[in-house]
N, C-alpha and C. Protein backbone atom coordinates (compact mmCIF):
# COMPACT_ATOMS: atom_id res chain seq x y z
N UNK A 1 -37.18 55.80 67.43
CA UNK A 1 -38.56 55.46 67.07
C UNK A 1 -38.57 54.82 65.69
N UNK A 2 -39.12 53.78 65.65
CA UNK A 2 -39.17 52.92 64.38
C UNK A 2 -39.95 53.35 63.45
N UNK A 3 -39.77 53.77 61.95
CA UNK A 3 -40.46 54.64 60.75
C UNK A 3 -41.90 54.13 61.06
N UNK A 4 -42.56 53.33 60.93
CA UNK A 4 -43.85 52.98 61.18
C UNK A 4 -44.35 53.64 62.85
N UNK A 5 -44.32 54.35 63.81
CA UNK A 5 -44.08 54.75 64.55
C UNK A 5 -43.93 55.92 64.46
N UNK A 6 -43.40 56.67 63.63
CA UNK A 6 -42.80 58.14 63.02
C UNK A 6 -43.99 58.41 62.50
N UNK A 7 -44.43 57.61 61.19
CA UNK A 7 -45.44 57.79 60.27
C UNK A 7 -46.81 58.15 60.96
N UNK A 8 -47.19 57.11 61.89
CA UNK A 8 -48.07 56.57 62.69
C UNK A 8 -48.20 58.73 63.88
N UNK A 9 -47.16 59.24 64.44
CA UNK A 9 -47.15 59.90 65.08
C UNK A 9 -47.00 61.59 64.08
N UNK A 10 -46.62 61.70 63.03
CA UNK A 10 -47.21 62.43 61.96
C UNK A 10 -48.45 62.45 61.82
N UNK A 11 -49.06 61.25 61.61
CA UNK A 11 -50.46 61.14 61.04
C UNK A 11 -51.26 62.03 62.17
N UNK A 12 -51.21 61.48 63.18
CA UNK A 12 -51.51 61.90 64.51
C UNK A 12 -51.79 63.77 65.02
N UNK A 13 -50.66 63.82 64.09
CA UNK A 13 -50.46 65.44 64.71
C UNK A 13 -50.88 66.37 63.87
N UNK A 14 -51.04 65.77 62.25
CA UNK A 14 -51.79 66.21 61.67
C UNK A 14 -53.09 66.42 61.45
N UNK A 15 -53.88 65.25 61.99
CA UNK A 15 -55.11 65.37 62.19
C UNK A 15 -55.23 66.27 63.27
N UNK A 16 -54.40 66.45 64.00
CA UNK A 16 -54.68 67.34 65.59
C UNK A 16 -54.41 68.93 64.75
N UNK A 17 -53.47 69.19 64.01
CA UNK A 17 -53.43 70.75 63.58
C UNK A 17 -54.47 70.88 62.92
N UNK A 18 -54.89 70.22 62.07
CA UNK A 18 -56.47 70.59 61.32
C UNK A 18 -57.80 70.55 62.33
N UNK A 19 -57.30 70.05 62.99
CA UNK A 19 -59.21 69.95 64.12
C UNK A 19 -58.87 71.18 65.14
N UNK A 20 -57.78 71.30 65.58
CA UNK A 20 -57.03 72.71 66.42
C UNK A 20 -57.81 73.59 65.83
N UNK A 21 -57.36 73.91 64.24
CA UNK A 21 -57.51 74.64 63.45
C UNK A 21 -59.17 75.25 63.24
N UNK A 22 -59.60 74.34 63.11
CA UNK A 22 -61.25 74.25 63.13
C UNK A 22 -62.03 74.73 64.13
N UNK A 23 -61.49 74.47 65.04
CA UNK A 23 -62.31 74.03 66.59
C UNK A 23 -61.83 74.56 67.23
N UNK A 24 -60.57 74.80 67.37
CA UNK A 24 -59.72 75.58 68.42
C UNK A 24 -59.42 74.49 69.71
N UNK A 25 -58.22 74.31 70.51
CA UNK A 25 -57.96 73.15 71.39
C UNK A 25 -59.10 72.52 72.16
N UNK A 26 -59.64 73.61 72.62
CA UNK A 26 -60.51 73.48 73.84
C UNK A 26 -61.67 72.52 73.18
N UNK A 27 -61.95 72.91 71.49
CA UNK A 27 -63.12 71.77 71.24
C UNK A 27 -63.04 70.74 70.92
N UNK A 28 -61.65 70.47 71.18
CA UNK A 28 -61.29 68.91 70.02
C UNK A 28 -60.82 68.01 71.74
N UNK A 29 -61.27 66.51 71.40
CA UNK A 29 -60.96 65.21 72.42
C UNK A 29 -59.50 64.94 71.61
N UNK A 30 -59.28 64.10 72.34
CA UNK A 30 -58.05 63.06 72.28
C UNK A 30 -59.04 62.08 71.12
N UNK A 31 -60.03 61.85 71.37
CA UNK A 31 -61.31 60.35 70.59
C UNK A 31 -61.11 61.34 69.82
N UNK A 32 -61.38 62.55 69.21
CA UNK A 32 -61.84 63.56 67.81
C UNK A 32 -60.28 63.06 67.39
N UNK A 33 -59.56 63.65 67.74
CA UNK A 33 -58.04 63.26 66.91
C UNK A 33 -57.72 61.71 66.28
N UNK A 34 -57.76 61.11 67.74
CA UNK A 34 -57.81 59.67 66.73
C UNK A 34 -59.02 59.04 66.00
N UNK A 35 -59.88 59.78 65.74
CA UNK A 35 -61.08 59.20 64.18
C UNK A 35 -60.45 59.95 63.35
N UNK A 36 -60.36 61.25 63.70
CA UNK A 36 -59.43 62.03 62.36
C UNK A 36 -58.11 61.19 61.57
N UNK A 37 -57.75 60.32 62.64
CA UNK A 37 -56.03 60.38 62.30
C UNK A 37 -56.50 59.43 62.05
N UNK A 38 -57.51 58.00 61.85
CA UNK A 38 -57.80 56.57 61.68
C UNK A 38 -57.50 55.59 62.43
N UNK A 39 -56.90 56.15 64.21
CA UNK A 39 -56.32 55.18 64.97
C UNK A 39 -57.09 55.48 66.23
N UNK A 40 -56.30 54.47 67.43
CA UNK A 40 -57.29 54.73 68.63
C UNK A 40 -56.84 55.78 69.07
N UNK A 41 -57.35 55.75 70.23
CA UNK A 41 -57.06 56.93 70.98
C UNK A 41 -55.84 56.19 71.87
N UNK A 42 -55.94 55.65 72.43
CA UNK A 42 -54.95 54.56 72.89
C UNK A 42 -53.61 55.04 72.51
N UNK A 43 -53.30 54.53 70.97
CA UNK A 43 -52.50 54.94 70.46
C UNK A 43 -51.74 56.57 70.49
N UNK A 44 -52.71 57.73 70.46
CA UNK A 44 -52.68 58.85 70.44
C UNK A 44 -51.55 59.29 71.72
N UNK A 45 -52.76 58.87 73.00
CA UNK A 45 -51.99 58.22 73.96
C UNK A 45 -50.55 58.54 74.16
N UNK A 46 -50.10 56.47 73.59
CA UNK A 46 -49.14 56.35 73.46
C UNK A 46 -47.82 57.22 73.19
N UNK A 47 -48.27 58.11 71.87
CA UNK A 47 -47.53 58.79 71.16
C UNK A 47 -47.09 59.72 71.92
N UNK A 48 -48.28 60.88 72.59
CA UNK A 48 -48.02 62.05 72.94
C UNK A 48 -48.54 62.37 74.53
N UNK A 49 -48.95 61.46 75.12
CA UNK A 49 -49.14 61.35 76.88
C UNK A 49 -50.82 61.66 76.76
N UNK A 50 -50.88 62.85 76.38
CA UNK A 50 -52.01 63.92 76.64
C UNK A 50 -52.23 64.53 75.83
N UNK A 51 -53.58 65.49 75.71
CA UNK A 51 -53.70 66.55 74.54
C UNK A 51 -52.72 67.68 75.00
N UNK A 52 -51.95 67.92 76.07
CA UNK A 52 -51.04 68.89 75.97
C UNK A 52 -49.85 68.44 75.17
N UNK A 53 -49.73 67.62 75.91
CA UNK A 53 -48.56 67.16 74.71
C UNK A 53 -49.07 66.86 73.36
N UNK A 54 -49.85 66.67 73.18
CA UNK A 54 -50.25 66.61 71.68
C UNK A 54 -50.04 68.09 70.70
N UNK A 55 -50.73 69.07 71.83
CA UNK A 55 -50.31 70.42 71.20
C UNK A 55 -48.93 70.98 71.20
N UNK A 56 -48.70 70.34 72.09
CA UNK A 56 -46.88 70.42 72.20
C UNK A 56 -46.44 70.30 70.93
N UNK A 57 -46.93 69.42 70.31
CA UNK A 57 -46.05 68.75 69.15
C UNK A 57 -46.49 69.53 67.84
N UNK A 58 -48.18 69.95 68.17
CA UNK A 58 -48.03 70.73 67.12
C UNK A 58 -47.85 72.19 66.93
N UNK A 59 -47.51 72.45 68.21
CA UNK A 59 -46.56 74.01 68.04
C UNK A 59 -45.71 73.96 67.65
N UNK A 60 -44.37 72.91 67.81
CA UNK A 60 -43.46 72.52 67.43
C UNK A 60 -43.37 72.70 65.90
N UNK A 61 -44.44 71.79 65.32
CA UNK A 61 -44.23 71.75 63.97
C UNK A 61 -44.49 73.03 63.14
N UNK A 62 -45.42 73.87 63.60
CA UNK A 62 -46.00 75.06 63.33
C UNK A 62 -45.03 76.33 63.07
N UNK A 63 -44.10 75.89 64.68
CA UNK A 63 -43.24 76.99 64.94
C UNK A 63 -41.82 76.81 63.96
N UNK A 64 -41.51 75.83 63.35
CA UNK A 64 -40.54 75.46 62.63
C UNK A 64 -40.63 75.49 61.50
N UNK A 65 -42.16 75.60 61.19
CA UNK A 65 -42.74 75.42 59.48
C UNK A 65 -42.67 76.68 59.34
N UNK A 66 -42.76 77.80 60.08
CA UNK A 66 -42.95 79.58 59.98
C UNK A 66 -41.25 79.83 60.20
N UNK A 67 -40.64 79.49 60.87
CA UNK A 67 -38.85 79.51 60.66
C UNK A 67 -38.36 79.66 59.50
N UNK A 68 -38.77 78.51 59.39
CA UNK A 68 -38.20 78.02 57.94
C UNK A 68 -38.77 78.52 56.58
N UNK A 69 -40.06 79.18 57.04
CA UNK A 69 -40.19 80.41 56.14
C UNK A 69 -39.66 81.78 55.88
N UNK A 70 -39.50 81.39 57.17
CA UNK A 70 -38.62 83.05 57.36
C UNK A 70 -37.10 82.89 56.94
N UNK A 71 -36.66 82.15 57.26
CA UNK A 71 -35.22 81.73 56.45
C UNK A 71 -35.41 81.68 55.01
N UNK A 72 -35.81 81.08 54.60
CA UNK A 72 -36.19 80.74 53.04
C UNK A 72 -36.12 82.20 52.42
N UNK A 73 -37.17 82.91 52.94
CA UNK A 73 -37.68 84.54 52.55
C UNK A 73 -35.95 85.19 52.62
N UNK A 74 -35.36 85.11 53.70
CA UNK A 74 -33.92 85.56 53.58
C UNK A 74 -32.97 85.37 52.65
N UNK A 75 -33.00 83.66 52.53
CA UNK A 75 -32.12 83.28 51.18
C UNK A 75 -32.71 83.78 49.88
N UNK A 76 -33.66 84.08 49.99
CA UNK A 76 -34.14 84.14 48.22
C UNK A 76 -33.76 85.58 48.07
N UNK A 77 -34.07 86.70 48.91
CA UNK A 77 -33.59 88.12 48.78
C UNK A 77 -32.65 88.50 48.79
N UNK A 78 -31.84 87.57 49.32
CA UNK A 78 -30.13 87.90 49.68
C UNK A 78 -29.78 87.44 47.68
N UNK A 79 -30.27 86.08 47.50
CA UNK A 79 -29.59 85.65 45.83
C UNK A 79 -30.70 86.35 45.42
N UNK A 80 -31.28 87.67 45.28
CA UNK A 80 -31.70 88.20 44.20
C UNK A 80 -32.97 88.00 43.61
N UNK A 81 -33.64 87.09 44.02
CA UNK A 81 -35.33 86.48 43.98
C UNK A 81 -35.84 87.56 43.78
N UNK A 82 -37.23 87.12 42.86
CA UNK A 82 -38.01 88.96 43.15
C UNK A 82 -39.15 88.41 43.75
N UNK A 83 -39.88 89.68 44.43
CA UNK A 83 -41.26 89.17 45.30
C UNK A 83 -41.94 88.09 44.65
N UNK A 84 -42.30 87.79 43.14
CA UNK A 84 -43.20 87.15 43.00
C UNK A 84 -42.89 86.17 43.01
N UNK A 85 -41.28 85.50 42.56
CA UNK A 85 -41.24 83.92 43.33
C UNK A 85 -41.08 83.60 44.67
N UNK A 86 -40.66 84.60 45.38
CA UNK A 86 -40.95 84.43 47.08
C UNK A 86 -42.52 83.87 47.48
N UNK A 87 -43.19 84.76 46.44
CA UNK A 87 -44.81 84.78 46.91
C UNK A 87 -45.60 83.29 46.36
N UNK A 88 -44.35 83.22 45.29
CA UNK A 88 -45.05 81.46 44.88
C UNK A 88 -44.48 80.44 45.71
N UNK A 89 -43.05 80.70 46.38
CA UNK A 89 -42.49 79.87 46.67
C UNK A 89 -43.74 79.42 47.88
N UNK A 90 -43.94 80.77 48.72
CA UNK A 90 -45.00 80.56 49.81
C UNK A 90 -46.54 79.98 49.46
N UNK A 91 -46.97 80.13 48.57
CA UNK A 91 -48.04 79.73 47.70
C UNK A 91 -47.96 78.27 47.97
N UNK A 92 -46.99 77.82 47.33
CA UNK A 92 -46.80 76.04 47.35
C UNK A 92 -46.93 75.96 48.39
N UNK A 93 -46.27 76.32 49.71
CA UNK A 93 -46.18 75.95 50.99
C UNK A 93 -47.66 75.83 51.68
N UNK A 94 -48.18 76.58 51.41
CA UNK A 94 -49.82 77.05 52.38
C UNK A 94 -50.57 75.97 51.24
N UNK A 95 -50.45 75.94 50.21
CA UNK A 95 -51.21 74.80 48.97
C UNK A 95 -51.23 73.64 49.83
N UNK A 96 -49.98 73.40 50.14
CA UNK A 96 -49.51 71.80 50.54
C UNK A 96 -50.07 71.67 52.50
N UNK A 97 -50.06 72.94 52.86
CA UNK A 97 -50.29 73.25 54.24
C UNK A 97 -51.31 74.14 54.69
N UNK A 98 -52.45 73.51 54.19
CA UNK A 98 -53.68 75.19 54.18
C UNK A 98 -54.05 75.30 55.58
N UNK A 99 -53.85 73.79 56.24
CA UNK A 99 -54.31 74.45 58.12
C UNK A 99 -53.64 75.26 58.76
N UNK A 100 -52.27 75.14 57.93
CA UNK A 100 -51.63 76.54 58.66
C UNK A 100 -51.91 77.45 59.31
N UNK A 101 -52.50 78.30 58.50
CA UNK A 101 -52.79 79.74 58.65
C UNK A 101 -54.10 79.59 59.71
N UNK A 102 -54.83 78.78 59.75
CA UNK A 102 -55.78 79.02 60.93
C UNK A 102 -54.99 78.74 61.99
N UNK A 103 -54.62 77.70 61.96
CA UNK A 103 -54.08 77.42 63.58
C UNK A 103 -52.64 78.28 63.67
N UNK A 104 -52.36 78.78 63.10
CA UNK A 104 -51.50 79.82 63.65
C UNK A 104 -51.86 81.00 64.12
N UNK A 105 -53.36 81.30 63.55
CA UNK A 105 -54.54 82.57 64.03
C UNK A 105 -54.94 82.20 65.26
N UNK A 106 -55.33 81.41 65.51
CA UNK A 106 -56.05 80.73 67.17
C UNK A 106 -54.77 80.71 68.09
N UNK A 107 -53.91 80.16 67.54
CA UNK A 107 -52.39 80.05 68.49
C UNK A 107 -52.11 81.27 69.19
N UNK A 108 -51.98 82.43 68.44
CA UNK A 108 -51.67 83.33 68.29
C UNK A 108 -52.90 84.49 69.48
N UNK A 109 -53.97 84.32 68.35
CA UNK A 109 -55.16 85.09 69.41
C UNK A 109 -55.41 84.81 70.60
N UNK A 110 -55.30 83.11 70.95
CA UNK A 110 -55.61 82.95 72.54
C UNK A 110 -54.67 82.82 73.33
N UNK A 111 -52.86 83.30 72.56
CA UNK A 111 -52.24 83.73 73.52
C UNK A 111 -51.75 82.60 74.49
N UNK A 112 -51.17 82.82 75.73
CA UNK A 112 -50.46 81.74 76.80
C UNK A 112 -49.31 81.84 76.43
N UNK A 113 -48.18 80.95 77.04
CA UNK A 113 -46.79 80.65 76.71
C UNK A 113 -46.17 80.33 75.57
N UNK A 114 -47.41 79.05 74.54
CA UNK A 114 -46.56 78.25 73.48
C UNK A 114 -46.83 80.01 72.83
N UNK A 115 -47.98 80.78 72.75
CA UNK A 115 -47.83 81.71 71.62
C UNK A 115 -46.59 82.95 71.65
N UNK A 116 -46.20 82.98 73.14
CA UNK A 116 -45.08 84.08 73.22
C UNK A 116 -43.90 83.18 72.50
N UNK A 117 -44.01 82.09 72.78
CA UNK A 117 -42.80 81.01 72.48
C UNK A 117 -42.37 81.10 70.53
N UNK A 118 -43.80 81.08 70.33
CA UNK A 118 -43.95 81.00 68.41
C UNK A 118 -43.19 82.17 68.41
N UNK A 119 -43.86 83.56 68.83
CA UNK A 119 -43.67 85.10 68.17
C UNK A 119 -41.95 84.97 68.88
N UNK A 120 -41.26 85.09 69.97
CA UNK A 120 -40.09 84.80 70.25
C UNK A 120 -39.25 84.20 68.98
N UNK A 121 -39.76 82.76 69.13
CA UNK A 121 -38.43 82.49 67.75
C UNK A 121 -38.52 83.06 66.36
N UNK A 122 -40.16 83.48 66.02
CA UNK A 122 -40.26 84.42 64.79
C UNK A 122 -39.49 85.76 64.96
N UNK A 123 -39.93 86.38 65.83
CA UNK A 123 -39.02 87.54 65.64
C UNK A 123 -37.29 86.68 66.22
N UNK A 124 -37.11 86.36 66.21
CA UNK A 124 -35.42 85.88 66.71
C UNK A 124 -35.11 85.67 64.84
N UNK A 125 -35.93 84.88 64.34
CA UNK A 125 -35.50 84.29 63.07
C UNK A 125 -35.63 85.08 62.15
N UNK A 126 -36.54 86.71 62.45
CA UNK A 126 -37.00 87.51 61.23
C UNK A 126 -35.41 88.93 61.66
N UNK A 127 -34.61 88.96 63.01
CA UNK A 127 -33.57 89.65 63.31
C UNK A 127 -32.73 88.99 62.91
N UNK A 128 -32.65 87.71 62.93
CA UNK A 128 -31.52 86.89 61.80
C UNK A 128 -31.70 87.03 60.29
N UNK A 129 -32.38 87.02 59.98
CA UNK A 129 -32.69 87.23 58.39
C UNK A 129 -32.63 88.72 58.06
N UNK A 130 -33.05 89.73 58.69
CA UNK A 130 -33.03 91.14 58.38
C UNK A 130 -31.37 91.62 58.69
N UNK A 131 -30.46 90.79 59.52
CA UNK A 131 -28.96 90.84 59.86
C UNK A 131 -28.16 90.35 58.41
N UNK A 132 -29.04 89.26 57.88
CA UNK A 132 -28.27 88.62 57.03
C UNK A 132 -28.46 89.56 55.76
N UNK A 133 -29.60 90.16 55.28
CA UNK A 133 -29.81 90.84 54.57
C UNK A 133 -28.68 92.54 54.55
N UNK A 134 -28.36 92.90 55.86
CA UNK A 134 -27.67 93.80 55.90
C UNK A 134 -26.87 93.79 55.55
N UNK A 135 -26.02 92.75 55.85
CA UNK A 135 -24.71 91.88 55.50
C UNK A 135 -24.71 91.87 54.36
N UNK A 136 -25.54 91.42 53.37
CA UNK A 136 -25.50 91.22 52.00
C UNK A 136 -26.01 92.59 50.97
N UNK A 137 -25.94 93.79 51.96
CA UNK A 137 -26.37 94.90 50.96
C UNK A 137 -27.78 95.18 50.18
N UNK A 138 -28.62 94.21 50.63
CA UNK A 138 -29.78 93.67 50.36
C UNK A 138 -30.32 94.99 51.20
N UNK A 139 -30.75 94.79 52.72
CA UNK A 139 -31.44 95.65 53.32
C UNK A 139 -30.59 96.82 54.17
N UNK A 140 -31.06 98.36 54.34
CA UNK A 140 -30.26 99.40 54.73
C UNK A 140 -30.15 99.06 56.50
N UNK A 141 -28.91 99.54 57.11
CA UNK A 141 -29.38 99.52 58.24
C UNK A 141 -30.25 100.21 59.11
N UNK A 142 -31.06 99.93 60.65
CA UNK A 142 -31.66 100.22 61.19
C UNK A 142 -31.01 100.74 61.99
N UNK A 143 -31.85 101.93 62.69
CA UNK A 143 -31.21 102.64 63.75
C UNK A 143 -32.04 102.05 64.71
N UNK A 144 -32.89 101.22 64.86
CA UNK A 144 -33.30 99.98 66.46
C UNK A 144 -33.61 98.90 65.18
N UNK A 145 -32.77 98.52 65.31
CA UNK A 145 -33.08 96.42 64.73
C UNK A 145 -34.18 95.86 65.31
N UNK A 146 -34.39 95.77 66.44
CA UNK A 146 -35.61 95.39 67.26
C UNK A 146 -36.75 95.49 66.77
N UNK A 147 -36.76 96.80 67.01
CA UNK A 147 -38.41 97.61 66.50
C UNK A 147 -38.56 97.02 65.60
N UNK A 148 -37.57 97.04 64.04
CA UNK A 148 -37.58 96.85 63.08
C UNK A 148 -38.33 95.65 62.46
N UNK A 149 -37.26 94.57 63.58
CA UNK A 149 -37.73 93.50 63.28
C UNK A 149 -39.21 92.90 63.94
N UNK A 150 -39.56 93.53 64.95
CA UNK A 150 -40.79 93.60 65.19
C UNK A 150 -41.95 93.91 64.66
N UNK A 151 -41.47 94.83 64.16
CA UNK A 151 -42.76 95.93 62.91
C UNK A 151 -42.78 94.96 61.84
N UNK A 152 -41.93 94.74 61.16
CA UNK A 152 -42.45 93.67 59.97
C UNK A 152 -42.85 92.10 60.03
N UNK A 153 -42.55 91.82 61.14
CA UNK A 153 -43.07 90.43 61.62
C UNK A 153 -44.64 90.92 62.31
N UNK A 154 -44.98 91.68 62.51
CA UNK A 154 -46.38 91.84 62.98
C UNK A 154 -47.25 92.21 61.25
N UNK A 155 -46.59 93.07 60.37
CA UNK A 155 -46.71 93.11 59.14
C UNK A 155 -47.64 91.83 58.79
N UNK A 156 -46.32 90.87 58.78
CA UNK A 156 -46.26 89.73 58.11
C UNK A 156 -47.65 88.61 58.89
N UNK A 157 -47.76 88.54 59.82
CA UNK A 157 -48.36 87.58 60.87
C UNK A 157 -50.19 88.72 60.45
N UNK A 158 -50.15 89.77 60.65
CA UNK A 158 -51.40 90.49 60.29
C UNK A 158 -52.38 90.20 59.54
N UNK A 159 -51.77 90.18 58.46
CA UNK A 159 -52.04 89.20 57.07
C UNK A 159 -52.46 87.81 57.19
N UNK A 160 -52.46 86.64 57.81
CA UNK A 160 -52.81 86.04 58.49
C UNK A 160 -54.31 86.01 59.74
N UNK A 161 -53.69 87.24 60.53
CA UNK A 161 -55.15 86.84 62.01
C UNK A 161 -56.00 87.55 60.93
N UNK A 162 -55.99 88.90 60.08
CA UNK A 162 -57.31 89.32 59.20
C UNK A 162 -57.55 88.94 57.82
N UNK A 163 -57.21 87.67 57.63
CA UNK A 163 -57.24 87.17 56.05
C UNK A 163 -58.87 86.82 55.45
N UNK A 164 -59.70 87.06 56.16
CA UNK A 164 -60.93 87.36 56.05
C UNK A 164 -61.44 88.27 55.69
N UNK A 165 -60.47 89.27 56.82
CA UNK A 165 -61.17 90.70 56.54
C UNK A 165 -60.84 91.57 55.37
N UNK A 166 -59.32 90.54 55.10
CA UNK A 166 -58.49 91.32 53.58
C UNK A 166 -59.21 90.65 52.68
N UNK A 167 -59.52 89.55 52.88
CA UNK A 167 -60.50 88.82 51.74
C UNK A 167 -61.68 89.43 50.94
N UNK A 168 -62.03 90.25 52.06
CA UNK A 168 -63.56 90.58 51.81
C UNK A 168 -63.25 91.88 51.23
N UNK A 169 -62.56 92.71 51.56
CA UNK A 169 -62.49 94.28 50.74
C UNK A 169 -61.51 93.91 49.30
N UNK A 170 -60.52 93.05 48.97
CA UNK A 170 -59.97 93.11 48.05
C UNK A 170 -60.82 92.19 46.70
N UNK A 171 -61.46 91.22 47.40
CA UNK A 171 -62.12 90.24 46.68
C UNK A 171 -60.93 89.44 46.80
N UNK A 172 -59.81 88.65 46.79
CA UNK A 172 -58.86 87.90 46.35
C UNK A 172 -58.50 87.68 47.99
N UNK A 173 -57.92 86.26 48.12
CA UNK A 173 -57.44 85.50 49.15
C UNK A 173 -55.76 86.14 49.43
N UNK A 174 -55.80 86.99 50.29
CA UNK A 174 -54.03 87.32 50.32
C UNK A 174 -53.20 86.61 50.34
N UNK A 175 -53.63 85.42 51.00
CA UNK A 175 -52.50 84.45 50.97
C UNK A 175 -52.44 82.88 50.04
N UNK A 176 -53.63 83.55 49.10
CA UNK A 176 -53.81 82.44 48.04
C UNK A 176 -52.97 82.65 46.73
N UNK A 177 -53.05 81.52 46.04
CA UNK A 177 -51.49 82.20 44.74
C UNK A 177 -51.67 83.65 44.32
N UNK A 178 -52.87 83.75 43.66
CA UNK A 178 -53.17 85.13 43.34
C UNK A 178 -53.21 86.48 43.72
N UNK A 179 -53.76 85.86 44.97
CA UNK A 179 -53.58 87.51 45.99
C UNK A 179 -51.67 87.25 46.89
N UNK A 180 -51.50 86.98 46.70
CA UNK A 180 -50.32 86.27 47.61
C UNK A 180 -49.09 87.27 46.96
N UNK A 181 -49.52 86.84 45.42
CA UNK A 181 -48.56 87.60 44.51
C UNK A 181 -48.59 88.84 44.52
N UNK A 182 -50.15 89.40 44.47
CA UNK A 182 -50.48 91.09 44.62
C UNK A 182 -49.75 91.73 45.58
N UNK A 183 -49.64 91.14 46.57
CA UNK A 183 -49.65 91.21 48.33
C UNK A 183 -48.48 91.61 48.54
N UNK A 184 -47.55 90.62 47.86
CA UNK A 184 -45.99 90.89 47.67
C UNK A 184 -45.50 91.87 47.13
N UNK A 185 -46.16 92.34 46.26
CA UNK A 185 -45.28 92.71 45.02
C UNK A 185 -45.93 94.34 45.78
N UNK A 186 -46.88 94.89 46.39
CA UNK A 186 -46.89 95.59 46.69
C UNK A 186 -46.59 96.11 48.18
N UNK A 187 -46.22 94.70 48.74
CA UNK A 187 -45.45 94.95 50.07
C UNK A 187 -43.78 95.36 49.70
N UNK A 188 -43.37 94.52 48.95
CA UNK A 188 -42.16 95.11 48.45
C UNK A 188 -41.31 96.45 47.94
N UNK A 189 -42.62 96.83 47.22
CA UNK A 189 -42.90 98.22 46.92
C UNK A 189 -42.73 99.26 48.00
N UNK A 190 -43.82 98.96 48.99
CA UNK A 190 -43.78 100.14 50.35
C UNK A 190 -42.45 99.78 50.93
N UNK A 191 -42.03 98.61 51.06
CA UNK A 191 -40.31 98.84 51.86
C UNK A 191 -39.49 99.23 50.99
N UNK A 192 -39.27 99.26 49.89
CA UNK A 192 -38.25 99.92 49.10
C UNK A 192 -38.27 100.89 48.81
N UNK A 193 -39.53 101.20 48.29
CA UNK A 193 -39.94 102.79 47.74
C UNK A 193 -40.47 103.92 48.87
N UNK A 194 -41.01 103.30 49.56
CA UNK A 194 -41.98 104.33 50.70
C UNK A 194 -43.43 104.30 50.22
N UNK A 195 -43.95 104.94 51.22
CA UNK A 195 -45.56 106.16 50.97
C UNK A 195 -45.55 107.19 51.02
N UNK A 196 -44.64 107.95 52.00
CA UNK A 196 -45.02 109.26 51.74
C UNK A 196 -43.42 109.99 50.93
N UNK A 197 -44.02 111.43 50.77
CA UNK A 197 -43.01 112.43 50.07
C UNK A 197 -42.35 113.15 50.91
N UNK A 198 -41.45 112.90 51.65
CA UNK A 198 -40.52 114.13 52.50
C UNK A 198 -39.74 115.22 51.87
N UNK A 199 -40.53 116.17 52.65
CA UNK A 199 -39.81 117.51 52.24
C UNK A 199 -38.36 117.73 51.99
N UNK A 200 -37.60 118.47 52.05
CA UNK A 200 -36.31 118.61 51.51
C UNK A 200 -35.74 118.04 52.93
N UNK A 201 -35.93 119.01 53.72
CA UNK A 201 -35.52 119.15 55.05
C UNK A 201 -35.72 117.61 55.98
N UNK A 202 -37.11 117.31 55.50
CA UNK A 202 -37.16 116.25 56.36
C UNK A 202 -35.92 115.00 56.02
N UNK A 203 -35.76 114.72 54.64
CA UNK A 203 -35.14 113.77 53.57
C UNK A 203 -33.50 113.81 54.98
N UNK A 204 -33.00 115.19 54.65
CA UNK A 204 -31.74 115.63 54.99
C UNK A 204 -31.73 115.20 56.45
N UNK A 205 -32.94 115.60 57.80
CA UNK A 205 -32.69 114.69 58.67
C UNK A 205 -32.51 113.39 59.48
């Protein structure tokens, strides 16, 4: 595909994750995407067949942009990072990518195939990263990896479908620089340190 063509089919898919985002699939045309994106629909078309395939493409990008977060989050804990540049590093990311987080909420809530497909390679990529961490003395082992890695990828994704509802009792955006940092630094806290106090006995079993 020729860079003008590339550019042209970016543009495209971006305007489609922000109106997704907004509207949710079902309310957005093929015509809504291309006024968004500044081209025909024709073109849109061209690019991606259909609005399935259109969403095709932007699960794709969605599902690779949250990967690659989750990798990132691995490398920085493994070399020693502390929560709060993890939490900026992610900061920049959602700055530069704020439709994110909705259309990964709608993806997610209304469910079907692409959303088992997202949570699949997230948890695949959050059991690779919690492996790599073991490896590196970073994180203790688990007696079910699975669970494990399940439980904190629902953690993590939570924060996200109720960022409204965390909005509203904390006053601060959890996943905005400010709260982002709070968020961390006291998520970090409960996995390292704990919440509760075990008795002698319990500690020992």
């Amino acid at each position: 595909m020729r860079s003008g063509d590339l550019r042209a089919s970016a543009t495209i898919r971006e305007a489609a994750l922000g109106l997704f985002a907004d509207r949710g699939v079902a309310g957005v045309s093929i015509r809504d995407v291309a006024a968004a994106a500044g081209v025909s629909s024709s073109l849109v078309m061209h690019h991606f067949k259909s609005k399935d395939g259109l969403k095709a493409a932007v699960d794709a990008r969605v599902s690779a942009t949250m990967i690659e977060l989750l990798a990132e989050f691995g490398r920085g804990a493994e070399s020693g990072a502390s929560p709060s540049s993890l939490a900026t590093a992610m900061a920049e990311l959602l700055d530069t990518d704020p439709q994110l987080p909705g259309y990964l909420r709608r993806l997610l809530i209304d469910g079907g195939p692409a959303a088992q497909e997202l949570f699949r390679a997230l948890f695949d990529a959050t059991v690779d990263s919690l492996s790599g961490l073991e490896a590196a003395g970073v994180a203790r082992p688990a007696a079910d990896p699975a669970v494990r890695a399940a439980f904190l990828l629902v953690n993590d994704l939570a924060v996200i479908l109720l960022r409204d509802q965390v909005q509203a009792v904390l006053g601060v955006d959890p996943i905005g620089p400010t709260g982002l940092r709070r968020w961390s630094q006291t998520l970090m806290d409960t996995y390292s340190r704990g919440v509760f106090v075990l008795a002698p006995e319990e500690e020992r079993s």
